[in-house]
PDB file of N, CA and C in Angstrom:
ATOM      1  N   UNK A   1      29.148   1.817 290.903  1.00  0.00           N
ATOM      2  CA  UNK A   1      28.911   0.399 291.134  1.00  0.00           C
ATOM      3  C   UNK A   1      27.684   0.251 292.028  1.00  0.00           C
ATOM      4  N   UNK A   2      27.115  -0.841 291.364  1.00  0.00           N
ATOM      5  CA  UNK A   2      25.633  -1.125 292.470  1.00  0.00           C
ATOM      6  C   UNK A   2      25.576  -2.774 292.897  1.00  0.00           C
ATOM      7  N   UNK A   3      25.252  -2.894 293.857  1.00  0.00           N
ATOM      8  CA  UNK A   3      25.041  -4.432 294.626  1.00  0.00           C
ATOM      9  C   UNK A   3      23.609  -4.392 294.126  1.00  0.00           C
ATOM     10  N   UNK A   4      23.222  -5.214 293.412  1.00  0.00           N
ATOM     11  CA  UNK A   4      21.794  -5.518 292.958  1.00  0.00           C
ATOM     12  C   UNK A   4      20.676  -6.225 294.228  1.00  0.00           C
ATOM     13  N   UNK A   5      21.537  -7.237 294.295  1.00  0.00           N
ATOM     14  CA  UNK A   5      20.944  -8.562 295.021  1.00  0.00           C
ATOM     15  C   UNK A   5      22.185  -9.429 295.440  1.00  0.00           C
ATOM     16  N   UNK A   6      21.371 -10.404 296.027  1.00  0.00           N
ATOM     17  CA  UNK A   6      22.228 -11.241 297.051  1.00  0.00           C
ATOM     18  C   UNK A   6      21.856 -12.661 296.590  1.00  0.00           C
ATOM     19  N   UNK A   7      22.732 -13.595 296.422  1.00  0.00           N
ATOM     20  CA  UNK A   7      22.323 -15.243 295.682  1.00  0.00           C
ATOM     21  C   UNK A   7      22.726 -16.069 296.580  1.00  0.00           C
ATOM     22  N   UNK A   8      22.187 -17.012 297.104  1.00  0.00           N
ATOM     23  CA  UNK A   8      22.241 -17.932 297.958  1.00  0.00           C
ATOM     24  C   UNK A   8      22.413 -19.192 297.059  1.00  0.00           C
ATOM     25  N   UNK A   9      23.404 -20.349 296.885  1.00  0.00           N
ATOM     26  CA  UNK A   9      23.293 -21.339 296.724  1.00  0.00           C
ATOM     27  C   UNK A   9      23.619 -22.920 297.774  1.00  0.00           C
ATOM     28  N   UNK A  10      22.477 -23.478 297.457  1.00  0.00           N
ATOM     29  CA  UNK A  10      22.977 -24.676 298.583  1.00  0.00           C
ATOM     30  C   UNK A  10      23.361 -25.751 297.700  1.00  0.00           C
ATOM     31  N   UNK A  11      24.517 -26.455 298.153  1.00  0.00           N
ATOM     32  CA  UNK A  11      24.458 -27.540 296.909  1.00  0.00           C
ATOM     33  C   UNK A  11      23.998 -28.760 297.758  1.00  0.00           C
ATOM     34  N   UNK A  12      23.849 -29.864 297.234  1.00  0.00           N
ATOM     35  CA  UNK A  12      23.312 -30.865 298.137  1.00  0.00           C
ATOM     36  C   UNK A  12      23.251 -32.302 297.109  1.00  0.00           C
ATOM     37  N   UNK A  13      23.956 -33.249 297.852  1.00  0.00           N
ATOM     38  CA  UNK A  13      23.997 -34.663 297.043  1.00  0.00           C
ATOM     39  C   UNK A  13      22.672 -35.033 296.886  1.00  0.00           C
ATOM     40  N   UNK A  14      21.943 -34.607 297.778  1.00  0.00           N
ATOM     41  CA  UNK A  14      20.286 -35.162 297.961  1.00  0.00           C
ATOM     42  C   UNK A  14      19.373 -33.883 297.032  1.00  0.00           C
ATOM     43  N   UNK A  15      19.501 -33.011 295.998  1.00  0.00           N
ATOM     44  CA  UNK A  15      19.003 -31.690 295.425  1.00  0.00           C
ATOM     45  C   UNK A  15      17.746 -31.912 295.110  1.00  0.00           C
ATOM     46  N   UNK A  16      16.608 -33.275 295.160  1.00  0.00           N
ATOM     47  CA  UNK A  16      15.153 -33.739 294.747  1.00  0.00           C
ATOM     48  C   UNK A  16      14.809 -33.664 296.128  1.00  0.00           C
ATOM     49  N   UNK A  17      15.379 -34.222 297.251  1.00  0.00           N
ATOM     50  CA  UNK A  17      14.693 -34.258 298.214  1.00  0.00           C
ATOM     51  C   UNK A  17      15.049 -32.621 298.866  1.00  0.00           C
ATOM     52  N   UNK A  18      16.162 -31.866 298.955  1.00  0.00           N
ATOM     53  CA  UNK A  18      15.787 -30.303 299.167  1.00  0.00           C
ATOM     54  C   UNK A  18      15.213 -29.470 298.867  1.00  0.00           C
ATOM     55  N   UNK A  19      14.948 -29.937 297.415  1.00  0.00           N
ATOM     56  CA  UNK A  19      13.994 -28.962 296.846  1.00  0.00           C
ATOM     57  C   UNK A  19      12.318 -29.292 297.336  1.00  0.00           C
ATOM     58  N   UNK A  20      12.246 -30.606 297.457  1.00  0.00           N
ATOM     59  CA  UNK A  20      10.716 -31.132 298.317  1.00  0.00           C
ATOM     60  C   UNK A  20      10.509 -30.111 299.245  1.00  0.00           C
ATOM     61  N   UNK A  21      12.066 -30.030 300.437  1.00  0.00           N
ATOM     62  CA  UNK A  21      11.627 -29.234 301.744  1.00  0.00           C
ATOM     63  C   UNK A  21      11.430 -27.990 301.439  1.00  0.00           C
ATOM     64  N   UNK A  22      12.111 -27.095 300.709  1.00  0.00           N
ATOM     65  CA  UNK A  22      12.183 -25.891 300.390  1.00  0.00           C
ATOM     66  C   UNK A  22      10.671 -25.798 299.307  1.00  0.00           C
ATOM     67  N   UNK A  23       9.976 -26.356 298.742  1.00  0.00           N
ATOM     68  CA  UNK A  23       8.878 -25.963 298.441  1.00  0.00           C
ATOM     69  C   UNK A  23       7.464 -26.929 299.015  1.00  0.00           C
ATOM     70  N   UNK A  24       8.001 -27.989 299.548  1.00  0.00           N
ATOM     71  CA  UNK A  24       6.683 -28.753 300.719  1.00  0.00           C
ATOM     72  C   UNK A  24       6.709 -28.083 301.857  1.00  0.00           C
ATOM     73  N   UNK A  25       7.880 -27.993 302.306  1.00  0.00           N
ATOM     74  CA  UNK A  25       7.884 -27.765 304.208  1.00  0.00           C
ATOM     75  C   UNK A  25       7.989 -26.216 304.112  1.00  0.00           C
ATOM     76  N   UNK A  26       8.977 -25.871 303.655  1.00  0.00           N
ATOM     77  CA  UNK A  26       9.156 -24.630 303.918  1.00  0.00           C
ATOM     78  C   UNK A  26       7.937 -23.522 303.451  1.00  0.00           C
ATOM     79  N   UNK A  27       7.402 -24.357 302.022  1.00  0.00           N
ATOM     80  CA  UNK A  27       6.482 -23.373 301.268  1.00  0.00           C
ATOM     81  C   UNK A  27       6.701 -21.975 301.160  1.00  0.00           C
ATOM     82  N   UNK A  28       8.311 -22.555 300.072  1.00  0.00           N
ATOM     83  CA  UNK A  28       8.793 -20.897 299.790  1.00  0.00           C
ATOM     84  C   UNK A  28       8.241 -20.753 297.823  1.00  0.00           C
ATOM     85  N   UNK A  29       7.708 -20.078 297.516  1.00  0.00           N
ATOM     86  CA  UNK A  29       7.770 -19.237 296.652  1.00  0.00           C
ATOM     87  C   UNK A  29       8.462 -20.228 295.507  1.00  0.00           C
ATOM     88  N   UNK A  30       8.706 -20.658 294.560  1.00  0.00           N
ATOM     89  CA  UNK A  30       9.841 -21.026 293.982  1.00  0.00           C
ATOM     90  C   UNK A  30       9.349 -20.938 292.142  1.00  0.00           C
ATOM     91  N   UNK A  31      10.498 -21.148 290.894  1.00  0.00           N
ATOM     92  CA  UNK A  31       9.953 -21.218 289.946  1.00  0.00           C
ATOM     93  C   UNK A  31      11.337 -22.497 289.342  1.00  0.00           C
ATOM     94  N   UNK A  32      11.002 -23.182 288.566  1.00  0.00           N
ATOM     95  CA  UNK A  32      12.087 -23.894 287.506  1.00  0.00           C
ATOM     96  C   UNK A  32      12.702 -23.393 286.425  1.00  0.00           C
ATOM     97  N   UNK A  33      13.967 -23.506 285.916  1.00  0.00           N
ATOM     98  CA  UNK A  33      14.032 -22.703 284.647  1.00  0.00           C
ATOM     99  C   UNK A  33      14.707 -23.872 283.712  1.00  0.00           C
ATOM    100  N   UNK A  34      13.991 -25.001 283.888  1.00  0.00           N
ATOM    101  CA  UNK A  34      14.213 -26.211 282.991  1.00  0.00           C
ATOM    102  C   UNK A  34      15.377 -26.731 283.048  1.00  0.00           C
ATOM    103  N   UNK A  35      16.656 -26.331 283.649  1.00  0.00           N
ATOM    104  CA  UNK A  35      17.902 -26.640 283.127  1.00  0.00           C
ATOM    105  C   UNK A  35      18.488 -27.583 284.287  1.00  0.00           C
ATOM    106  N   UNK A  36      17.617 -27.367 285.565  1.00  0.00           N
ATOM    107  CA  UNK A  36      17.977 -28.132 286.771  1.00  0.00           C
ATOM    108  C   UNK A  36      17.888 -27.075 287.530  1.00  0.00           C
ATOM    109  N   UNK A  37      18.010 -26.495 287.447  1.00  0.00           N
ATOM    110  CA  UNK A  37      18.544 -24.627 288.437  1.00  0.00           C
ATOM    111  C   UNK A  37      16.795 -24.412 288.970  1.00  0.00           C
ATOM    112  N   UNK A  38      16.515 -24.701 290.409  1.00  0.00           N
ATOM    113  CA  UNK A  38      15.410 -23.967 290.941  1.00  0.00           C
ATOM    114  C   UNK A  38      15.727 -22.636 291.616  1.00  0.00           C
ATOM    115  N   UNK A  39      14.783 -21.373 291.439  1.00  0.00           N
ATOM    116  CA  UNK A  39      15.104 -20.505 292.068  1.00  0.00           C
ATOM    117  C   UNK A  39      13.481 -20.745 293.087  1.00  0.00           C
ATOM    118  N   UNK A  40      14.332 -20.038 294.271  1.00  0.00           N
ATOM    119  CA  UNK A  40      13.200 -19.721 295.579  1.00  0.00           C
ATOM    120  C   UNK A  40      13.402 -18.342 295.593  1.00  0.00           C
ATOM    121  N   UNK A  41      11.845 -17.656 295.585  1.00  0.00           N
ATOM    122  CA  UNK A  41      11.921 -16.289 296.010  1.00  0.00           C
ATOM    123  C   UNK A  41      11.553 -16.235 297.877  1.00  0.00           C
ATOM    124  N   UNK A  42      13.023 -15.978 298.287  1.00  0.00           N
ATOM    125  CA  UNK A  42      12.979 -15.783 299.740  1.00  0.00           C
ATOM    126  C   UNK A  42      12.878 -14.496 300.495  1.00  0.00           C
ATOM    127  N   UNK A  43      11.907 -14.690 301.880  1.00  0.00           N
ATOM    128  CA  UNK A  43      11.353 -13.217 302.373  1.00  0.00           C
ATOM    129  C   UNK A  43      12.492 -12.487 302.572  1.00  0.00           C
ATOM    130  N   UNK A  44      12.015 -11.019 302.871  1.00  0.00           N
ATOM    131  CA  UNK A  44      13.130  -9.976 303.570  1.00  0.00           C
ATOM    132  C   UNK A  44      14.419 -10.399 303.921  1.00  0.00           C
ATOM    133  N   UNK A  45      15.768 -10.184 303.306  1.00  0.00           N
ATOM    134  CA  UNK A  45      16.825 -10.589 303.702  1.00  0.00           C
ATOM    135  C   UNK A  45      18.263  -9.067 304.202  1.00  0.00           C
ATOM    136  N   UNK A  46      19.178 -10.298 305.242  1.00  0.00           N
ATOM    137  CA  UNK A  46      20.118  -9.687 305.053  1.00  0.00           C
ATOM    138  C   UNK A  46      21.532  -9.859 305.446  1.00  0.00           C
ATOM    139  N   UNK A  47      22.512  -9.136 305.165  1.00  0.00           N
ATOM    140  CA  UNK A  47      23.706  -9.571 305.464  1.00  0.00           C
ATOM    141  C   UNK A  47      24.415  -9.384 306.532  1.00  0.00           C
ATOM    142  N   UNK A  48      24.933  -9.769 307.330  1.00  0.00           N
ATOM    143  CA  UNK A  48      25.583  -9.458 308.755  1.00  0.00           C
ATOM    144  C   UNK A  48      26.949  -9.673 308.590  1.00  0.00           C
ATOM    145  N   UNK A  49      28.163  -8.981 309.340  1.00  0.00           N
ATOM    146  CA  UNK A  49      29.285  -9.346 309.330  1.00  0.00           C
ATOM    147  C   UNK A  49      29.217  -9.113 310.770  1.00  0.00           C
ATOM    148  N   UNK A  50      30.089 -10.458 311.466  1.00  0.00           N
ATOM    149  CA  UNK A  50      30.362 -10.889 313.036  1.00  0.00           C
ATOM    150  C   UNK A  50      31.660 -11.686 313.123  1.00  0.00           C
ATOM    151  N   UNK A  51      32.160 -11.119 314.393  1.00  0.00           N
ATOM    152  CA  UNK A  51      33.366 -11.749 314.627  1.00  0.00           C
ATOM    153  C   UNK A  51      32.910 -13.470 314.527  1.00  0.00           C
ATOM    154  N   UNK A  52      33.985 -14.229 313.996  1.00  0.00           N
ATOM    155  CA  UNK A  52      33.837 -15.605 314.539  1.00  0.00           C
ATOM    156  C   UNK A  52      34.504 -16.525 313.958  1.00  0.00           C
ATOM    157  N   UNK A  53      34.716 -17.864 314.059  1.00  0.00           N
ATOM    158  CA  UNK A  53      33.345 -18.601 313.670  1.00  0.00           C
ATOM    159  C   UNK A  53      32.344 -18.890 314.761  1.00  0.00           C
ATOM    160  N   UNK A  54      30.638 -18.781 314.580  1.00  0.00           N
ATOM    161  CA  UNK A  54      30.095 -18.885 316.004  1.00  0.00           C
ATOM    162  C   UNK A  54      30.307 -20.356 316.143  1.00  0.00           C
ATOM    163  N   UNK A  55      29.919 -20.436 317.655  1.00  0.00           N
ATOM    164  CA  UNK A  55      29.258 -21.433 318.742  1.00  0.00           C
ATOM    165  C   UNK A  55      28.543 -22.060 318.493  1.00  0.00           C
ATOM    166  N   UNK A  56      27.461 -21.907 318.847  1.00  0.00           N
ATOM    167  CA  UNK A  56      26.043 -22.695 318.672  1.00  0.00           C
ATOM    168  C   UNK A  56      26.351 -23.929 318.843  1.00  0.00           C
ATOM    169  N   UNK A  57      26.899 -24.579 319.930  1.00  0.00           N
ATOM    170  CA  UNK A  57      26.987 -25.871 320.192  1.00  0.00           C
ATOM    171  C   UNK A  57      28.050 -26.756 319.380  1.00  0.00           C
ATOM    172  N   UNK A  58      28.527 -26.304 318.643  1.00  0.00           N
ATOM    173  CA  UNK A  58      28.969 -27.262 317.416  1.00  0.00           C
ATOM    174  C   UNK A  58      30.533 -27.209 317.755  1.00  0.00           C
ATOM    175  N   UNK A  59      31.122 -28.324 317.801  1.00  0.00           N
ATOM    176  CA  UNK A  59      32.568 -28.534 318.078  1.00  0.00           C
ATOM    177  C   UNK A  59      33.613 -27.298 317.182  1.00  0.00           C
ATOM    178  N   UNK A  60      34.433 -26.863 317.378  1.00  0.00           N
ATOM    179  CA  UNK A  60      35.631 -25.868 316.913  1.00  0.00           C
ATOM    180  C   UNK A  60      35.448 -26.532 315.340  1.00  0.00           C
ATOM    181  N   UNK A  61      36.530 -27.734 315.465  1.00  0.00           N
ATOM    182  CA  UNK A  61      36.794 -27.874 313.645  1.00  0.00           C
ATOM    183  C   UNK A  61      35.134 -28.148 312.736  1.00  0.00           C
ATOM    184  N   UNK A  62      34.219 -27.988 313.295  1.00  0.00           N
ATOM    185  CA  UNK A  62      33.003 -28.099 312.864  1.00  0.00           C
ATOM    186  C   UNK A  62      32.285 -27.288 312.463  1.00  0.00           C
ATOM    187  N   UNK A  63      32.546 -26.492 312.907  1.00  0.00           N
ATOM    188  CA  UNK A  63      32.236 -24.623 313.162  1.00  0.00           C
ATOM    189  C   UNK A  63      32.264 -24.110 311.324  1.00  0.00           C
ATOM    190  N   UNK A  64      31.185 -23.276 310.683  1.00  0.00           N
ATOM    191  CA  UNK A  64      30.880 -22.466 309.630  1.00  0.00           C
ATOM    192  C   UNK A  64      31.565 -21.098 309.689  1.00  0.00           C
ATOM    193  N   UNK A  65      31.818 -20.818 308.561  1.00  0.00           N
ATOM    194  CA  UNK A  65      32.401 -19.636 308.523  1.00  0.00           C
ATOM    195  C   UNK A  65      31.252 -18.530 307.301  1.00  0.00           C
ATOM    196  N   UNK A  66      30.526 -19.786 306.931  1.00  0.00           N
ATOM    197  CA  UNK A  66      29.247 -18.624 306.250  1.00  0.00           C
ATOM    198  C   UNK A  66      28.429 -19.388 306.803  1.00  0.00           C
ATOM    199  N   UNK A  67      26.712 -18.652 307.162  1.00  0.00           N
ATOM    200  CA  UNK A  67      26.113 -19.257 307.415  1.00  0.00           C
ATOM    201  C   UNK A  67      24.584 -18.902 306.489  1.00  0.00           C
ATOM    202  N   UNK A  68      24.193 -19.855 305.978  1.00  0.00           N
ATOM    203  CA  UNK A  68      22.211 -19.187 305.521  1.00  0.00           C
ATOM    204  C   UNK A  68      21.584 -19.739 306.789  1.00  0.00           C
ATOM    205  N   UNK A  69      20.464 -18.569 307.356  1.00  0.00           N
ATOM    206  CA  UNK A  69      19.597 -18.582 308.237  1.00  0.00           C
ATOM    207  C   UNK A  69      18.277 -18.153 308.187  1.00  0.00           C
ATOM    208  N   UNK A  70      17.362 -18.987 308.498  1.00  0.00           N
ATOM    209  CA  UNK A  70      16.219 -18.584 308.335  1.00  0.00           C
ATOM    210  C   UNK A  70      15.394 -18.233 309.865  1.00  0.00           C
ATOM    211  N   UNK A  71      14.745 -17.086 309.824  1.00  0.00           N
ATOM    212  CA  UNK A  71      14.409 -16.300 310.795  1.00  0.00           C
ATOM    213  C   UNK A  71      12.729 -16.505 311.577  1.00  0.00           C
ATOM    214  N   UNK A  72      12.978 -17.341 311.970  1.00  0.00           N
ATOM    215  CA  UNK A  72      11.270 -17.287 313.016  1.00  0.00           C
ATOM    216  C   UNK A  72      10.369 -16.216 314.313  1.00  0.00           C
ATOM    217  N   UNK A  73       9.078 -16.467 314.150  1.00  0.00           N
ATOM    218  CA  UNK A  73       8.800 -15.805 315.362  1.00  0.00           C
ATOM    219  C   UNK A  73       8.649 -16.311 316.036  1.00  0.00           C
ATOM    220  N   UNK A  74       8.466 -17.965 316.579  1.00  0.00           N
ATOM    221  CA  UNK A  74       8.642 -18.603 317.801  1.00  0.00           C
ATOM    222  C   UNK A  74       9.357 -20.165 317.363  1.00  0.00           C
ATOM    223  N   UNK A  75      10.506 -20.058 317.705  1.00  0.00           N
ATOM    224  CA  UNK A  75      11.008 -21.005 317.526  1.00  0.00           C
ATOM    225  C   UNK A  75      10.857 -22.487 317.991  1.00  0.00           C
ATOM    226  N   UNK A  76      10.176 -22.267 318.806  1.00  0.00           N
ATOM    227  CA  UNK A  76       9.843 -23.646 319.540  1.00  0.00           C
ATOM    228  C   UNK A  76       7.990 -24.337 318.618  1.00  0.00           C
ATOM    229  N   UNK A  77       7.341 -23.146 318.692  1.00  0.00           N
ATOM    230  CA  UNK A  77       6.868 -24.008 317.722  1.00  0.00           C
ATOM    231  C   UNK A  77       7.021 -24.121 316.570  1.00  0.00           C
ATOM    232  N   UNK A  78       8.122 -23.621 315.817  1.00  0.00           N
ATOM    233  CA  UNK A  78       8.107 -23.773 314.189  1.00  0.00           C
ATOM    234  C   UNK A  78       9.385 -25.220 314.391  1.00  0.00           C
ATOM    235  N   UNK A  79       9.840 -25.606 315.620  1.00  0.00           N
ATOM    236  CA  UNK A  79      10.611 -26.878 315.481  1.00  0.00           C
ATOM    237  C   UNK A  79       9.610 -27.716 315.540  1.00  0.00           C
ATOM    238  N   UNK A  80       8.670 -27.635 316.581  1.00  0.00           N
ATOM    239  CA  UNK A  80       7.340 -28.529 316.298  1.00  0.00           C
ATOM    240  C   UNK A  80       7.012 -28.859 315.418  1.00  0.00           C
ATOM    241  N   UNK A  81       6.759 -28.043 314.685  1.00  0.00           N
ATOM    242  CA  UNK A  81       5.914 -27.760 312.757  1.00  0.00           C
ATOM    243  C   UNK A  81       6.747 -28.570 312.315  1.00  0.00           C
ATOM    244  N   UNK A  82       8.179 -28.292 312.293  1.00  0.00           N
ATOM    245  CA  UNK A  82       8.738 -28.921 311.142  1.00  0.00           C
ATOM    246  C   UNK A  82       9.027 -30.061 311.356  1.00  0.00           C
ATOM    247  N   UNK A  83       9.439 -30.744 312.651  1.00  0.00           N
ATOM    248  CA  UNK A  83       9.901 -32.031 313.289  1.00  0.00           C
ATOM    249  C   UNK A  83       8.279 -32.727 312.818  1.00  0.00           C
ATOM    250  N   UNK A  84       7.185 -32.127 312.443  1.00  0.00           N
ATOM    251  CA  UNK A  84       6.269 -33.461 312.300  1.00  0.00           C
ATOM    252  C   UNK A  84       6.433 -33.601 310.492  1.00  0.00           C
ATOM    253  N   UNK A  85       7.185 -32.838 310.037  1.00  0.00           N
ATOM    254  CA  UNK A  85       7.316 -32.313 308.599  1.00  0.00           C
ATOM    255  C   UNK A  85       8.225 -33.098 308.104  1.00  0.00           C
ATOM    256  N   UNK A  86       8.578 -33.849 308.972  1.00  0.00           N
ATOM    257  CA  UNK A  86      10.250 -34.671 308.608  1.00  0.00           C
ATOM    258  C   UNK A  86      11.804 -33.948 308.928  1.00  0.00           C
ATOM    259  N   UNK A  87      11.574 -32.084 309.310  1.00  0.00           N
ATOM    260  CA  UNK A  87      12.808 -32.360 309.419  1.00  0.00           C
ATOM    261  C   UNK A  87      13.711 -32.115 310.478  1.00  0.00           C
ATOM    262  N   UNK A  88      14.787 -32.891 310.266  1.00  0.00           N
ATOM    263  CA  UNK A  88      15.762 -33.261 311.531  1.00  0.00           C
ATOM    264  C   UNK A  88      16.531 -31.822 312.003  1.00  0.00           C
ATOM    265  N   UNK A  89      17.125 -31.513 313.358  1.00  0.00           N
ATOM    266  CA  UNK A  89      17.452 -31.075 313.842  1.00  0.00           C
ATOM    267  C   UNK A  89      18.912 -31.409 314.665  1.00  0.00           C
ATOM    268  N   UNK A  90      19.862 -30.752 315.192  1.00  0.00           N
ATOM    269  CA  UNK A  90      21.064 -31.374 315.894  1.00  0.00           C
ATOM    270  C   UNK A  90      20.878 -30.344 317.154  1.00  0.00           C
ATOM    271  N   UNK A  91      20.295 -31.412 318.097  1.00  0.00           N
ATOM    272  CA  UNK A  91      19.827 -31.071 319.151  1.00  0.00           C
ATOM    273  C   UNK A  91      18.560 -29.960 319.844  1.00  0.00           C
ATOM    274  N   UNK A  92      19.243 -28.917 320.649  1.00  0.00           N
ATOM    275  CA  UNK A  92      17.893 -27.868 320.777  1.00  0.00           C
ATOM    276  C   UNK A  92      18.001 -26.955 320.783  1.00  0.00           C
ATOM    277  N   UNK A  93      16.793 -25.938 320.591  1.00  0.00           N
ATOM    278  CA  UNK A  93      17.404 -24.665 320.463  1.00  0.00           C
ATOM    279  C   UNK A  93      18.595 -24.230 321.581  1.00  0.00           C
ATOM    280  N   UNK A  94      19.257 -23.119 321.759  1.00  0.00           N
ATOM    281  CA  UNK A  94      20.491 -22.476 322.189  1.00  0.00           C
ATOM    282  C   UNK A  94      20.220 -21.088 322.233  1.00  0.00           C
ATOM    283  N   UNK A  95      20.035 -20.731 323.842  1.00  0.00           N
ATOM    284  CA  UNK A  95      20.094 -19.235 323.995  1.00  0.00           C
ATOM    285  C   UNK A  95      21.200 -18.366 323.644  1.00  0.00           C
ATOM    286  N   UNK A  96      21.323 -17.636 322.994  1.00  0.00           N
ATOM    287  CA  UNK A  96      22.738 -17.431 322.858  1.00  0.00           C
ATOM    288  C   UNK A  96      23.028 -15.427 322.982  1.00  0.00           C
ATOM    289  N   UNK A  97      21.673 -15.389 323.862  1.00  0.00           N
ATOM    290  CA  UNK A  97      21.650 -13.763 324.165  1.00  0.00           C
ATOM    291  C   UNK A  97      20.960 -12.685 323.264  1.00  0.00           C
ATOM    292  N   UNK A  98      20.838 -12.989 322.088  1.00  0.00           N
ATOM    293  CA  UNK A  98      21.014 -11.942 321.036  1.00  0.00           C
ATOM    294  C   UNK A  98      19.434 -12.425 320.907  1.00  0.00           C
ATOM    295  N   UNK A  99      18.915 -14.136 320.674  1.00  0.00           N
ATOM    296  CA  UNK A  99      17.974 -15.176 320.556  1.00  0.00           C
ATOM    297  C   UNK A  99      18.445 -16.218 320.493  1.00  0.00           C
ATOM    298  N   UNK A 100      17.347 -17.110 320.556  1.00  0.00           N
ATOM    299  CA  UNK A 100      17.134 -18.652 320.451  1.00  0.00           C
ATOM    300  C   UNK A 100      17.757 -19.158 318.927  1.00  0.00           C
ATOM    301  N   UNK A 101      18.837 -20.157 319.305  1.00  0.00           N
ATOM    302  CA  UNK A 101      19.543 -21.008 317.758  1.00  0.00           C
ATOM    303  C   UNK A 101      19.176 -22.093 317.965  1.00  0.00           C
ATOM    304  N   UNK A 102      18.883 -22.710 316.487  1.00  0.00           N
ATOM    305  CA  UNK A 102      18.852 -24.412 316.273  1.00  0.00           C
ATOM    306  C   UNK A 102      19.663 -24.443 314.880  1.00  0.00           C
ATOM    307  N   UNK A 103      20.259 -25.514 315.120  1.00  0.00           N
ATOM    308  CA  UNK A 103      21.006 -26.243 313.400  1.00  0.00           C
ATOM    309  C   UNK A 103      20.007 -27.353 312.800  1.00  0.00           C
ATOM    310  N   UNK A 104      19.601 -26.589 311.546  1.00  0.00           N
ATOM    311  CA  UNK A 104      18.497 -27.955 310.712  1.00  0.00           C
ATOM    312  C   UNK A 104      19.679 -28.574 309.617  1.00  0.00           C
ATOM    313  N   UNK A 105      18.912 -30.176 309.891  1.00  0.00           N
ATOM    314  CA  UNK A 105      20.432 -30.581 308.734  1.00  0.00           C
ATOM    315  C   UNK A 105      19.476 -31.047 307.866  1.00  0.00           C
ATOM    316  N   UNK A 106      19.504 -30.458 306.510  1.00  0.00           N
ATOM    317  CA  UNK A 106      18.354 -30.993 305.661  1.00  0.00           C
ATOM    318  C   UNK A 106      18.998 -32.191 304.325  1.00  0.00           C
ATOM    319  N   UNK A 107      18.419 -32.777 303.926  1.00  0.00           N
ATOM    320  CA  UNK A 107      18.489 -33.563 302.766  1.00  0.00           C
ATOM    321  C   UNK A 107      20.054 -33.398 302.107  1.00  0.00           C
ATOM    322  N   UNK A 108      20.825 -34.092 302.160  1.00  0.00           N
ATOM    323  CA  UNK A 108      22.574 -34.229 301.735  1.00  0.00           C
ATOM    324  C   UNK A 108      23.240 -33.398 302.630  1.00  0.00           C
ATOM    325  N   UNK A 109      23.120 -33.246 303.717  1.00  0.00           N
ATOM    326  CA  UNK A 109      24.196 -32.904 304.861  1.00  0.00           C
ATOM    327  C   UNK A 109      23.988 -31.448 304.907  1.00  0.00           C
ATOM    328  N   UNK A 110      23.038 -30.659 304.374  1.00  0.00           N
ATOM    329  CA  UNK A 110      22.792 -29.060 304.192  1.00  0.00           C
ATOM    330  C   UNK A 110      22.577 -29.168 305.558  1.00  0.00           C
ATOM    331  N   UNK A 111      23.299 -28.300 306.010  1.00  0.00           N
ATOM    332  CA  UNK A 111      23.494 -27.355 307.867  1.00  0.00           C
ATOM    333  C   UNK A 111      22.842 -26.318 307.682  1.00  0.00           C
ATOM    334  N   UNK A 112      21.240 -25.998 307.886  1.00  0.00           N
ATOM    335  CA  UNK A 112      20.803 -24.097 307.843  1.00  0.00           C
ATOM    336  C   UNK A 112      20.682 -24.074 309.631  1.00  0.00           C
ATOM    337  N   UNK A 113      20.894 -22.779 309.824  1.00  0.00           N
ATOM    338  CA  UNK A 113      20.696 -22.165 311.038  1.00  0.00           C
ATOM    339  C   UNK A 113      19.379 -21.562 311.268  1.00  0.00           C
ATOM    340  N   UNK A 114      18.019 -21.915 311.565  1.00  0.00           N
ATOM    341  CA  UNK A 114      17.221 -21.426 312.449  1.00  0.00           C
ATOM    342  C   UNK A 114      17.231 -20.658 313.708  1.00  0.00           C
ATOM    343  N   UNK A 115      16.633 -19.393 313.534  1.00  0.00           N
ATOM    344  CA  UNK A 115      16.807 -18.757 314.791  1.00  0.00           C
ATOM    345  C   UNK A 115      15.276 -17.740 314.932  1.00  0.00           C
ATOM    346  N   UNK A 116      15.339 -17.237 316.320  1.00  0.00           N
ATOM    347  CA  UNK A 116      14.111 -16.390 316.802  1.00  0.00           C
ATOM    348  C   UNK A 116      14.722 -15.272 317.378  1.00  0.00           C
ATOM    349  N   UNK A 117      15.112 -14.280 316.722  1.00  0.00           N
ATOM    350  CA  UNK A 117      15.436 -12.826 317.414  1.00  0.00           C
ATOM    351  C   UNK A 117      14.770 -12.702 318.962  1.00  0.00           C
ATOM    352  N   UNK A 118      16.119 -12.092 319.551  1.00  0.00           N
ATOM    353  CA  UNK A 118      15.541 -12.205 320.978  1.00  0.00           C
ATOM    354  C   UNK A 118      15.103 -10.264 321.242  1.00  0.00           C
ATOM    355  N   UNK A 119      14.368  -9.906 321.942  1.00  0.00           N
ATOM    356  CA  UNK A 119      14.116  -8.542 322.591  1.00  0.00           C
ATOM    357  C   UNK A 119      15.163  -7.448 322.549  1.00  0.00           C
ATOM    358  N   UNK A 120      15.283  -6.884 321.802  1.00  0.00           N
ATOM    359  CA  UNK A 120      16.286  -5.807 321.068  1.00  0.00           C
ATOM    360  C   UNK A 120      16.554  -4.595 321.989  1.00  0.00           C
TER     361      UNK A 120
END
């Protein structure tokens, strides 16, 4: 048996305006395959297993039990970047030891986790 790859899907009531961010703001890579289905080719990835559900500010019954995260090298200015980009944030970054967390809530209630690896 072989694990090929890894598939990420976001679903989203708003799927015209996510796909804007994910190929305006984000300027990821992406192709159409006519049927509605966009694929994004996304950088270097990977999978983590951690006790939880985490923290990151967010009330208990609120709390994720999967999370997609996208990985920065300075988080404070890529909230800059994107806050003039249109997009919203729930609150500020969060030291949380390991690095710096933010929650982006994008287009139909999509929750991604932004973060900046801290000094290893």
């Amino acid at each position: 048996m072989a694990i090929t790859g890894l598939n990420t899907l976001l679903y989203s009531s708003e799927v015209d305006a996510l796909y804007a961010v994910m190929r305006d703001v984000f300027e990821l890579p992406h192709e159409e395959d006519g049927g509605g289905w966009i694929h994004f080719d996304c950088p270097p990835t990977t999978m983590e297993l951690h006790p939880g559900p985490p923290d990151f500010g967010v009330p208990p019954g609120d709390r994720v039990t999967q999370a997609v995260s996208l990985v920065c090298d300075d988080i404070d200015v890529t909230i800059e970047e994107l806050r003039a980009k249109g997009v919203e944030f729930r609150g500020e970054p969060i030291d949380v030891g390991w690095g710096k967390v933010i929650v982006m809530v994008l287009p139909g209630g999509v929750e991604m986790v932004m973060y900046e690896p801290g000094a290893e």
